[in-house]
C-alpha atoms as a PDB file:
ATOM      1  CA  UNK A   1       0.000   0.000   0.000  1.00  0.00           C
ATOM      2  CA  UNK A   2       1.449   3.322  -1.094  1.00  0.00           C
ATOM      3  CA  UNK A   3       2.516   5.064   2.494  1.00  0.00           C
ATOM      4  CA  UNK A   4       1.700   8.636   1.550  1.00  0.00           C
ATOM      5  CA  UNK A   5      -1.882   7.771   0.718  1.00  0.00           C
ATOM      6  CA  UNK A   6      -4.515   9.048   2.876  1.00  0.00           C
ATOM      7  CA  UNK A   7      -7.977   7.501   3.414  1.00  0.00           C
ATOM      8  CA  UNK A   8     -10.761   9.486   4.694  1.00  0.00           C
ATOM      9  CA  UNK A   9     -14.427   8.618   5.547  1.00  0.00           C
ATOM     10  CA  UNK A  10     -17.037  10.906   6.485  1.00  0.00           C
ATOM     11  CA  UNK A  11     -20.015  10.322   8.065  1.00  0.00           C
ATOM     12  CA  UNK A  12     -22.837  12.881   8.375  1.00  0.00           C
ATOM     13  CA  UNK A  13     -26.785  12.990   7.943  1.00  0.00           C
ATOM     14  CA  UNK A  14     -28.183  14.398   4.680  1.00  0.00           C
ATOM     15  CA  UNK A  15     -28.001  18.210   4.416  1.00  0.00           C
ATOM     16  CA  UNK A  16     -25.407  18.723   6.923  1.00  0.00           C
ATOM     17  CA  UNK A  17     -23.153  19.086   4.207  1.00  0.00           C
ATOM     18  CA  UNK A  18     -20.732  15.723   4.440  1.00  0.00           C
ATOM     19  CA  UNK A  19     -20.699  15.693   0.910  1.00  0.00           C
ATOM     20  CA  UNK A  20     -19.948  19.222   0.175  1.00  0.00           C
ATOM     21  CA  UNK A  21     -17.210  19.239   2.632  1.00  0.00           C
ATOM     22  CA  UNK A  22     -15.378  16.198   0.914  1.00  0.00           C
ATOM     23  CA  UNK A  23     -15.554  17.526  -1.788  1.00  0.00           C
ATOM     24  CA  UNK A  24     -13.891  20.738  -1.012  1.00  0.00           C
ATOM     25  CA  UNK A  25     -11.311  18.755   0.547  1.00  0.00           C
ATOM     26  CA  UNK A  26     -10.541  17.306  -2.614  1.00  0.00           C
ATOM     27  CA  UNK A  27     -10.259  20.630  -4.487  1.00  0.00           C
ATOM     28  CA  UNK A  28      -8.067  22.218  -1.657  1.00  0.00           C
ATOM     29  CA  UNK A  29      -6.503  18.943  -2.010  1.00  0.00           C
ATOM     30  CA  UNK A  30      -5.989  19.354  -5.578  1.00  0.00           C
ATOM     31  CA  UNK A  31      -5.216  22.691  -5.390  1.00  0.00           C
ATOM     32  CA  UNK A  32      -1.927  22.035  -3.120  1.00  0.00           C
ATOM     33  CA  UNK A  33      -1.189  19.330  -5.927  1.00  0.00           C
ATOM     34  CA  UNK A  34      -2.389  16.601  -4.611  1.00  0.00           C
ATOM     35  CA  UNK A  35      -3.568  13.540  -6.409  1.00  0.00           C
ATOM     36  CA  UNK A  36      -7.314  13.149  -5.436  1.00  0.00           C
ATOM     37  CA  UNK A  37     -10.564  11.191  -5.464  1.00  0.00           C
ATOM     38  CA  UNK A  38     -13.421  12.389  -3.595  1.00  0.00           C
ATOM     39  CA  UNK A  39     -16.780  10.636  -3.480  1.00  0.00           C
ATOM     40  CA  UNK A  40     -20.227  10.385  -1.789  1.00  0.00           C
ATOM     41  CA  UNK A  41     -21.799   6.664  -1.207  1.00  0.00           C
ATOM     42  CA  UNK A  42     -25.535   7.137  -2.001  1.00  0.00           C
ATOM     43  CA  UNK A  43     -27.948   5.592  -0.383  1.00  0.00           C
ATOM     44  CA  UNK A  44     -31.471   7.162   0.123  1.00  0.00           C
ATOM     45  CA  UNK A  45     -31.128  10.735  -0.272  1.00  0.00           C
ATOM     46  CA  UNK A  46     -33.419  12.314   2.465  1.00  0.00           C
ATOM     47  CA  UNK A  47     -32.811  15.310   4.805  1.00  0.00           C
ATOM     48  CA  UNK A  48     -31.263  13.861   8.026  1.00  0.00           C
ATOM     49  CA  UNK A  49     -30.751   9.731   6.617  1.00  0.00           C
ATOM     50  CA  UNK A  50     -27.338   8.839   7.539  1.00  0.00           C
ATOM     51  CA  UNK A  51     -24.654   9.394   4.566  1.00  0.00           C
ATOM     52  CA  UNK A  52     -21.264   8.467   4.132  1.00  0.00           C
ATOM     53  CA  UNK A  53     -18.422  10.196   1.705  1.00  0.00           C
ATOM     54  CA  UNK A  54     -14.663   9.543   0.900  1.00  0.00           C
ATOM     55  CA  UNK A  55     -11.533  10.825   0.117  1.00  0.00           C
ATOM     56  CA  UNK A  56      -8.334   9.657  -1.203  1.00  0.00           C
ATOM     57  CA  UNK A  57      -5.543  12.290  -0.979  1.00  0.00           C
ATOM     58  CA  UNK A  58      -2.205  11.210  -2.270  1.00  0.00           C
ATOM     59  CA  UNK A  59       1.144  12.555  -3.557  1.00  0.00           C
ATOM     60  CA  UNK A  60       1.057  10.280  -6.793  1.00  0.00           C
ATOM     61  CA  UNK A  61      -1.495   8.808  -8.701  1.00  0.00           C
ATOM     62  CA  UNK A  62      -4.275   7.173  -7.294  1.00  0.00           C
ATOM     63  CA  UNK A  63      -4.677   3.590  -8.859  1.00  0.00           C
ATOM     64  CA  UNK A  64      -7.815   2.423  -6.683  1.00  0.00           C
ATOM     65  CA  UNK A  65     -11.469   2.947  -7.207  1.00  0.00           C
ATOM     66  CA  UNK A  66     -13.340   0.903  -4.834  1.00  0.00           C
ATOM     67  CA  UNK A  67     -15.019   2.224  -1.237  1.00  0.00           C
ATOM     68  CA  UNK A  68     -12.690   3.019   1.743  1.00  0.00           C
ATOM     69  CA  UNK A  69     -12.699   0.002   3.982  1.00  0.00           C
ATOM     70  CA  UNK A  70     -10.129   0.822   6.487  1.00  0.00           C
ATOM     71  CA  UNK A  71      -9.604   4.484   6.428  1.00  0.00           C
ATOM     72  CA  UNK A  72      -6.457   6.551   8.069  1.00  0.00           C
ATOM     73  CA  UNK A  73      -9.261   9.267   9.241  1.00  0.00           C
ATOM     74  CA  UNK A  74     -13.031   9.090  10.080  1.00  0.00           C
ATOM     75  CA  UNK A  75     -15.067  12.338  10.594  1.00  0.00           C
ATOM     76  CA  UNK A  76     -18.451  12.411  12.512  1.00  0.00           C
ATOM     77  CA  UNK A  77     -20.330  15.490  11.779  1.00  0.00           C
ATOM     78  CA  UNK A  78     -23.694  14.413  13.888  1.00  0.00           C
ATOM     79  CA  UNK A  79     -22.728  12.588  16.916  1.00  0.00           C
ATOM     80  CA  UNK A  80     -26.323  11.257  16.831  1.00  0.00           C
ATOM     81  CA  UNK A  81     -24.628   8.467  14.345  1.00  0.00           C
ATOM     82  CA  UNK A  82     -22.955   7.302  16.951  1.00  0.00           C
ATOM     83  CA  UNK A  83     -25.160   5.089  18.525  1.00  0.00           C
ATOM     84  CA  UNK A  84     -26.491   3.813  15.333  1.00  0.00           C
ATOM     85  CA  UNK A  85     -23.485   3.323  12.601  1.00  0.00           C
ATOM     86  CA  UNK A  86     -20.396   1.522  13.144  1.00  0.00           C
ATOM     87  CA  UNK A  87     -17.916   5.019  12.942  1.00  0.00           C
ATOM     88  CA  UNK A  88     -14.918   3.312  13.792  1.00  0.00           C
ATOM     89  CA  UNK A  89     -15.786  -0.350  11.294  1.00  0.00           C
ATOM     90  CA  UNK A  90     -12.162  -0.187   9.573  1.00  0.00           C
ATOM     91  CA  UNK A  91     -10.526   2.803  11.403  1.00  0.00           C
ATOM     92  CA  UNK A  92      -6.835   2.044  11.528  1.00  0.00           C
ATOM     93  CA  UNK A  93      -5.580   2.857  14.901  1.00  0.00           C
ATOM     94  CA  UNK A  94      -2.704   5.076  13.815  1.00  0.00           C
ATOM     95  CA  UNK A  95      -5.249   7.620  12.381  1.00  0.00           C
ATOM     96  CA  UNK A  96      -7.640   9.188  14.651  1.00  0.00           C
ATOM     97  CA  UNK A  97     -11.525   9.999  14.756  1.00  0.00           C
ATOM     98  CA  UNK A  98     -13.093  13.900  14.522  1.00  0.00           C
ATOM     99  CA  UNK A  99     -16.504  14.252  16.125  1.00  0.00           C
ATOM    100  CA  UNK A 100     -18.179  16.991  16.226  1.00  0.00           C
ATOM    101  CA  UNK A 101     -19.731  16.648  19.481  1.00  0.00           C
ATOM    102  CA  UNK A 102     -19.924  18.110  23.624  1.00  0.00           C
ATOM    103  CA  UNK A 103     -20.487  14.460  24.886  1.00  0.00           C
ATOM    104  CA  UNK A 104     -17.894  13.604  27.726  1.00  0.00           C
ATOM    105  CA  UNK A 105     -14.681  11.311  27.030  1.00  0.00           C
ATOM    106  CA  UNK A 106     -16.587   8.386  28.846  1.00  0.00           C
ATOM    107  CA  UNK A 107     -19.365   8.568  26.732  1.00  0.00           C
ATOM    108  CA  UNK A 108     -17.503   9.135  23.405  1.00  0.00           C
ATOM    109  CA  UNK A 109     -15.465   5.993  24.940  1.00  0.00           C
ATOM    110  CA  UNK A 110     -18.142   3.896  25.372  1.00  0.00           C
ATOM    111  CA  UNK A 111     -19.685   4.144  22.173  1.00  0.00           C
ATOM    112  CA  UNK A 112     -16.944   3.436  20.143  1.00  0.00           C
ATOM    113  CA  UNK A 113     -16.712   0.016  21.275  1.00  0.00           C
ATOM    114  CA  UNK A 114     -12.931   0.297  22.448  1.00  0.00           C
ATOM    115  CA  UNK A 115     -11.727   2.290  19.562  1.00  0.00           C
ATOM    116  CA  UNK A 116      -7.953   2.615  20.688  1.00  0.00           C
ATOM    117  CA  UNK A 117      -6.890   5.499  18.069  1.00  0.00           C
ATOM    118  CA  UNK A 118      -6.583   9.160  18.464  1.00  0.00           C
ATOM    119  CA  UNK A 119     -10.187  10.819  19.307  1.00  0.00           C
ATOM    120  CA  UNK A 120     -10.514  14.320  18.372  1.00  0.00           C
ATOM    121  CA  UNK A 121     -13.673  16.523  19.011  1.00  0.00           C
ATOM    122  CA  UNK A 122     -15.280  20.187  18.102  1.00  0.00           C
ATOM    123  CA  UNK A 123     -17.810  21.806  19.009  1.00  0.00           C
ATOM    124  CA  UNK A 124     -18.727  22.336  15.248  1.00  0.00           C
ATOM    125  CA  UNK A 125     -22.372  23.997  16.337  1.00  0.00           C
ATOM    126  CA  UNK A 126     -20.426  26.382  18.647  1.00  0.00           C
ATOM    127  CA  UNK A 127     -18.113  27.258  15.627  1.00  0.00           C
ATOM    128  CA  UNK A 128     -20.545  28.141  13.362  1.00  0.00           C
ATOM    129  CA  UNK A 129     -23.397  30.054  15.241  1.00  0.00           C
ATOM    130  CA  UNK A 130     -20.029  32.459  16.649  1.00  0.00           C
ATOM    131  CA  UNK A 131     -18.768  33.091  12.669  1.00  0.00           C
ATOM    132  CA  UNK A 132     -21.914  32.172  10.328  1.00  0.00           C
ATOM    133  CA  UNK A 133     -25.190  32.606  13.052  1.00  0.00           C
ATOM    134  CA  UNK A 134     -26.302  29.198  11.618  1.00  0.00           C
ATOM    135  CA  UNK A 135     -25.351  25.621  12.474  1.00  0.00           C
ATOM    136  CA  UNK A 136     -23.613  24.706   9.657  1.00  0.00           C
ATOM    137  CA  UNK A 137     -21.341  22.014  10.837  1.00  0.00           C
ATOM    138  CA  UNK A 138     -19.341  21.226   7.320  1.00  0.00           C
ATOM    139  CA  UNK A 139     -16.988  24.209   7.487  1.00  0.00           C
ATOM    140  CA  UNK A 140     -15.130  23.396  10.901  1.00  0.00           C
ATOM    141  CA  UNK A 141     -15.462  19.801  10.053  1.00  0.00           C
ATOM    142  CA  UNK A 142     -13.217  20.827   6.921  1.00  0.00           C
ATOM    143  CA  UNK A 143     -10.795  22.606   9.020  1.00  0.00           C
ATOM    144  CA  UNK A 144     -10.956  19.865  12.014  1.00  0.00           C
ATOM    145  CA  UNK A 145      -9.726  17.209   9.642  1.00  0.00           C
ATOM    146  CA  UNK A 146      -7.287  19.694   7.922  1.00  0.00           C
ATOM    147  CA  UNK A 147      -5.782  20.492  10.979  1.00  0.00           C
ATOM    148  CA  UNK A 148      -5.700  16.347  12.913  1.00  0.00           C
ATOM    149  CA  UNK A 149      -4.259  14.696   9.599  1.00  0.00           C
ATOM    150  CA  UNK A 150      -1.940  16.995   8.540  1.00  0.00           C
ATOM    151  CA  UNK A 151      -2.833  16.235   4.819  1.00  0.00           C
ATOM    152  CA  UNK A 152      -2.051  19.847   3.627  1.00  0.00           C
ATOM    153  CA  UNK A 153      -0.266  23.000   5.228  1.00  0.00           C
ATOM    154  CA  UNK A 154      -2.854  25.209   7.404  1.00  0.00           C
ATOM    155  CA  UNK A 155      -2.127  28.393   5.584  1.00  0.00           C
ATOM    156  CA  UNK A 156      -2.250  27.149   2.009  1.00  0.00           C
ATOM    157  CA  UNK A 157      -5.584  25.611   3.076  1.00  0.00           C
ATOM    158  CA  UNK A 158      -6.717  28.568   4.432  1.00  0.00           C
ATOM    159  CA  UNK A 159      -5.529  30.753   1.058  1.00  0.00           C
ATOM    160  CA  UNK A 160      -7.046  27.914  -1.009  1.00  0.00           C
ATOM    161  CA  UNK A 161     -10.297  28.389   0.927  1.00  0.00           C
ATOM    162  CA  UNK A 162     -10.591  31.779   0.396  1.00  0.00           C
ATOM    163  CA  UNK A 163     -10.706  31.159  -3.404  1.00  0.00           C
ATOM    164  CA  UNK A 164     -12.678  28.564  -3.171  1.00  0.00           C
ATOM    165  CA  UNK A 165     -15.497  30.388  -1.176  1.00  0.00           C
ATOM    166  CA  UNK A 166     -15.091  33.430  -3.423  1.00  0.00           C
ATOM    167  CA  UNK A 167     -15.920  31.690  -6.361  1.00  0.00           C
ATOM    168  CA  UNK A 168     -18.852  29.204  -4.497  1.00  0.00           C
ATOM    169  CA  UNK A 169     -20.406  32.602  -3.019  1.00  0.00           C
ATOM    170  CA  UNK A 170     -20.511  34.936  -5.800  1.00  0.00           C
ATOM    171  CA  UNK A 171     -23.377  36.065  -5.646  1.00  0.00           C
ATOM    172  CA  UNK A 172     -23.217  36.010  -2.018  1.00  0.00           C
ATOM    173  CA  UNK A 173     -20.067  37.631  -0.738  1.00  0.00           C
ATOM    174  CA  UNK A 174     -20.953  38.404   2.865  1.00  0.00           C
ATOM    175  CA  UNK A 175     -21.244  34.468   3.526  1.00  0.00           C
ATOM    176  CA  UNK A 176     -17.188  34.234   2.670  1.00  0.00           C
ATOM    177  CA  UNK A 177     -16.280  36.412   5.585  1.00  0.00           C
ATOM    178  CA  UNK A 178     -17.947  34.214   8.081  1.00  0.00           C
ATOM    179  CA  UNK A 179     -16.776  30.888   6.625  1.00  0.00           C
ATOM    180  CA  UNK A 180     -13.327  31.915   6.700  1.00  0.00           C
ATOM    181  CA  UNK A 181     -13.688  32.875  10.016  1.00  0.00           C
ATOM    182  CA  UNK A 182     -15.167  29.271  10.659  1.00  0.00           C
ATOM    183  CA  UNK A 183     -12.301  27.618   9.136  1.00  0.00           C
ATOM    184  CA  UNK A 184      -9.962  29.580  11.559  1.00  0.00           C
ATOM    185  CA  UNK A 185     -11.906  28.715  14.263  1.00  0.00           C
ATOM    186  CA  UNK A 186     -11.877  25.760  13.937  1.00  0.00           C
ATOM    187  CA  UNK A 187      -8.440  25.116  13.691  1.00  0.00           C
ATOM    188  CA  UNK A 188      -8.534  26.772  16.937  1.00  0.00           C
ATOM    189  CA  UNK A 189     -10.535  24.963  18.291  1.00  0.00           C
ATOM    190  CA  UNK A 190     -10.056  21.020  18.053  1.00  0.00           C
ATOM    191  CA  UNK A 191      -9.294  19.255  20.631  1.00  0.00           C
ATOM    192  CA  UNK A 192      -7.969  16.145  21.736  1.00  0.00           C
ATOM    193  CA  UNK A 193      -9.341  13.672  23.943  1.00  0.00           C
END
């Protein structure tokens, strides 16, 4: 297995914004050339069914094309799925878990069934109402993983964002102010368990 690939899986309830988020990971990605592949797994599409996304992120060519089984990185972006999808099914133990959660080390312990890895958490609602006034958890989730796998420098992410968000919110400039300031934030803010 190529060393300096990295193996991401997100999981997040429909219109959270998992999706969106890996894929703007794979642009930033991209942008810092990277080799990338970033994909959603679709299942029923509704508002607030669980959904899962991936991303590859590698430093040469990327010769696979099947699901992530055993990811480097998981992200939670509703703790809710906790309880009810296996998060940590595949996580290798020398990557680490991002929730965005409150809950209390026991209870994050507890329910993932003896996960021995790195656990990370953010208070991604807390992020978001401070820099956007709306919980929109995607945009620290971006920066949380940024930030706990190392997969790109912080500032060129950060630059890259900016872009990014200018050309997303065209039409909409005063949203780029407050995601950018989410993105810092959050890098601010992650912590470990």
């Amino acid at each position: 297995m190529d060393s300096n690939l990295v193996e991401i899986r997100w999981h997040g309830r429909g219109g959270q914004g998992a999706k969106t988020a890996s894929l703007l990971l794979a642009d930033a990605a991209f942008n810092t050339g990277k080799y990338i592949q970033g994909f959603p797994e679709y299942g029923p599409e509704r508002m607030g069914a669980p959904i899962t996304a991936y991303n590859r992120i590698s430093d040469k060519p990327i010769r696979i094309h099947s699901n992530i089984y055993e990811p480097d990185y998981v992200v939670v972006v509703d703790d809710t799925l906790l309880e009810c999808v296996d998060v940590t099914s595949g996580l290798k133990e020398t990557g680490a878990i991002v929730i965005n959660t409150t809950k209390t080390e026991d209870y994050l312990r507890s329910v993932l069934k003896g996960y021995k890895g790195e656990i990370y958490t953010i208070d991604a609602r807390k992020v978001s109402m401070e820099t956007l006034g709306k919980y929109f958890p995607n945009t620290p989730m971006l920066a949380a993983i940024v930030k706990v796998s190392g997969i790109m420098d912080e500032q060129e992410f950060i630059n890259d964002m900016q872009g990014s968000f200018k050309h997303k919110f065209a039409k909409k400039p005063e949203v780029i102010e407050g995601n950018m300031k989410a993105l810092e934030l959050a890098l601010k803010s992650i912590k470990k368990v």
